[in-house]
Protein backbone atom coordinates (compact mmCIF):
# COMPACT_ATOMS: atom_id res chain seq x y z
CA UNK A 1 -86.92 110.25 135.06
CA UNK A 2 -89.16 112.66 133.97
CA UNK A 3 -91.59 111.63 131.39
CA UNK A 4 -91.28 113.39 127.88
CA UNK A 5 -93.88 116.03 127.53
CA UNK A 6 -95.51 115.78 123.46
CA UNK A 7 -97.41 118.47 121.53
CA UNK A 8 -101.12 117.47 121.11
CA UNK A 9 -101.61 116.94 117.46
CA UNK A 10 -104.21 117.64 115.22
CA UNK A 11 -105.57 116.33 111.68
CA UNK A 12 -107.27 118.87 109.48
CA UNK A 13 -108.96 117.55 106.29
CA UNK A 14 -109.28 120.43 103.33
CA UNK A 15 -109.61 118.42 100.58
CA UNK A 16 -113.03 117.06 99.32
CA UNK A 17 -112.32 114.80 95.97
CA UNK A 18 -110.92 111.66 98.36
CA UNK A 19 -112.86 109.59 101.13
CA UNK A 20 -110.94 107.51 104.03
CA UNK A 21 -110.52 107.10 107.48
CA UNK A 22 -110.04 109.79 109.58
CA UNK A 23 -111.12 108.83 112.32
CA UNK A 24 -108.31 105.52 111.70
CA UNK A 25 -105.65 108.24 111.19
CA UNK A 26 -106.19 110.25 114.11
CA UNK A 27 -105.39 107.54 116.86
CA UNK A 28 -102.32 106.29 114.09
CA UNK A 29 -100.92 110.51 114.22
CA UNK A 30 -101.15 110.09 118.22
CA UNK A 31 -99.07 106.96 118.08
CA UNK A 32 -96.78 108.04 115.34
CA UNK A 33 -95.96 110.94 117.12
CA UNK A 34 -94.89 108.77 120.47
CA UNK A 35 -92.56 106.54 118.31
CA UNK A 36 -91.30 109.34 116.09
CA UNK A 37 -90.32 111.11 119.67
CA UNK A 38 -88.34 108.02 120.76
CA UNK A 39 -85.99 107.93 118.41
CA UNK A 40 -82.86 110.48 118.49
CA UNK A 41 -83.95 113.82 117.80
CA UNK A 42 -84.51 117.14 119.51
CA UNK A 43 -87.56 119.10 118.08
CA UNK A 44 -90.75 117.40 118.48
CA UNK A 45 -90.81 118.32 122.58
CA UNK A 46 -90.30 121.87 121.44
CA UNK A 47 -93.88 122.50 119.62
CA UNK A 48 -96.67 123.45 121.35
CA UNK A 49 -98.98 121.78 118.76
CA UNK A 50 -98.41 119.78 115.42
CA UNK A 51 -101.36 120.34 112.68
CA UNK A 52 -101.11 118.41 109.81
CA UNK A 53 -103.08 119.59 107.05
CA UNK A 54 -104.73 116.96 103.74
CA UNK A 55 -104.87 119.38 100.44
CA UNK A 56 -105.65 118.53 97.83
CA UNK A 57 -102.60 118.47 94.69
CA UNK A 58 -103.64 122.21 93.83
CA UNK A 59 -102.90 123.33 97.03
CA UNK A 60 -99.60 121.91 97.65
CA UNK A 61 -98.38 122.56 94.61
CA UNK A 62 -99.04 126.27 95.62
CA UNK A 63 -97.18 125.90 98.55
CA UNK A 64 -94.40 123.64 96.87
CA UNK A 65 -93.73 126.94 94.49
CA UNK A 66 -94.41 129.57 97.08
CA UNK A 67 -92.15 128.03 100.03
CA UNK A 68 -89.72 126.34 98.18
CA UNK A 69 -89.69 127.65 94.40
CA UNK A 70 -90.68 124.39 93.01
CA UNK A 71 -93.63 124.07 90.12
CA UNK A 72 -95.92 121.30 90.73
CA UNK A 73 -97.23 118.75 93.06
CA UNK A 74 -95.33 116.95 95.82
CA UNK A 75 -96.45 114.30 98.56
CA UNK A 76 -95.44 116.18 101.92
CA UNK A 77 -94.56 119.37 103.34
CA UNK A 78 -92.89 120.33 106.69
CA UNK A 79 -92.96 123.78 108.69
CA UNK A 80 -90.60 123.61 111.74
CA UNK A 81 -93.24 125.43 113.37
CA UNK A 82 -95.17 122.25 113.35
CA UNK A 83 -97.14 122.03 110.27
CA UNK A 84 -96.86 119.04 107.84
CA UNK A 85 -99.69 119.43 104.69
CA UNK A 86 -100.02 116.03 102.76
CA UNK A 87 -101.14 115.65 99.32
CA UNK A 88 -104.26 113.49 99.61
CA UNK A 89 -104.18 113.22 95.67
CA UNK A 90 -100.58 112.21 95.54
CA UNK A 91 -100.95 109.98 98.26
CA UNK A 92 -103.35 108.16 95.68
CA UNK A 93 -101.23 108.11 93.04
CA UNK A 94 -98.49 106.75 94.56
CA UNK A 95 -100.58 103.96 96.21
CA UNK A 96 -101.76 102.96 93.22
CA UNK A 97 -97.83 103.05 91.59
CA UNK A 98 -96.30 101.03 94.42
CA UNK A 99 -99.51 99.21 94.81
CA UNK A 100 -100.16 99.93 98.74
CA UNK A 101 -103.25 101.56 100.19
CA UNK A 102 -103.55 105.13 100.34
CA UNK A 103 -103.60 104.85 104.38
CA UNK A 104 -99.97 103.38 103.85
CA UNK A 105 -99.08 106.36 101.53
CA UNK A 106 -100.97 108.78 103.96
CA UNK A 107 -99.22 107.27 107.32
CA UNK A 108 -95.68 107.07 105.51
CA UNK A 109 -96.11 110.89 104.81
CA UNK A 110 -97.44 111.53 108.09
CA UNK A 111 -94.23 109.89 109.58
CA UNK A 112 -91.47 111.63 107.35
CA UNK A 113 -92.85 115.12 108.37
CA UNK A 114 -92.82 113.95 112.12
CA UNK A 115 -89.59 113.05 112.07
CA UNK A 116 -88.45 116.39 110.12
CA UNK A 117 -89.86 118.21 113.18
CA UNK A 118 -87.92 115.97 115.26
CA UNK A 119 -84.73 117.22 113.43
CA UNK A 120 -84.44 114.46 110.89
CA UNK A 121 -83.46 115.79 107.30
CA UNK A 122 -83.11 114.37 103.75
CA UNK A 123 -80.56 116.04 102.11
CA UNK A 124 -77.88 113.63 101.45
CA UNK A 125 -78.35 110.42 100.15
CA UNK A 126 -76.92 108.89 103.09
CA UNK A 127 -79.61 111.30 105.59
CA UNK A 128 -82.44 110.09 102.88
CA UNK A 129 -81.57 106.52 103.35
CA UNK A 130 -81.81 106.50 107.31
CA UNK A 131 -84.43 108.90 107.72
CA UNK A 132 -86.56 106.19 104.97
CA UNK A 133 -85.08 102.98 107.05
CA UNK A 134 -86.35 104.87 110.46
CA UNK A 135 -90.04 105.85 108.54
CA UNK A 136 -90.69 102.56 107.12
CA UNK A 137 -89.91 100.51 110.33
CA UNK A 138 -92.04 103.15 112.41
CA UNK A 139 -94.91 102.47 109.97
CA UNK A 140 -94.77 98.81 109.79
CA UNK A 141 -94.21 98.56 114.06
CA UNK A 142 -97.81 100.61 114.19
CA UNK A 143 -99.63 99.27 111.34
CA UNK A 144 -99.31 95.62 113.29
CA UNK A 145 -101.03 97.60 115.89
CA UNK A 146 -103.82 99.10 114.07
CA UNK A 147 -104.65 98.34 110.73
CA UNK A 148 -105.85 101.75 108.87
């Protein structure tokens, strides 16, 4: 059997208002992306590279209304050409609202844009639902790993 050939993957940070680990969620991107790629899917092998990209709420929110017509903020962002930008700010906010860390927030994120790439979607309740079940037990499988 010959082994699955993965994209390398890349974190860029372009925000400056938030500290954390990025050194924490490089190594947890490199694993994500091997258990993202083993569930059923078909487009992470396709990519040549994945970047994902921390903005700050300003510049999502400029993408959010320029790529999908929507005013205002949102956590994550996926281009199938293998882009994901994440809301560092956001990622905040909701830590603080479900009272997690904003590593948790950041690797959930970081996992739900993997597995769009992969071909997972959330349009239907029923899609939203599996693609959350598949996210959070991804997250929780690696976090026992390596805590972030």
């Amino acid at each position: 059997m010959k082994p699955i050939s993965l994209p390398q993957i890349s974190i860029l940070n372009r925000q400056r208002r938030i500290a954390f680990d990025l050194a924490s969620f490089e190594v947890f991107a490199r694993r994500a992306l091997s258990a993202c790629a083993a569930e059923e899917g078909v487009g992470l092998t396709s990519l040549g590279a994945i970047h994902v990209v921390l903005v700050s709420d300003r510049k999502i929110a400029e993408l959010h209304r320029q790529f999908m017509q929507i005013a205002g903020p949102t956590d994550v962002i996926t281009f199938q050409h293998g882009e994901i930008f994440i809301s560092i700010e956001t990622a905040q906010r909701q830590a603080r609202h479900y009272r997690t860390s904003l590593g948790h927030e950041l690797r959930l994120y970081l996992v739900h844009g993997l597995l769009h790439l992969h071909g997972f979607d959330d349009q239907t309740a029923a899609s939203r639902a599996r693609m959350s079940h598949i996210q959070e037990g991804i997250v929780a499988r690696l976090q026992q790993k390596q805590k972030c």
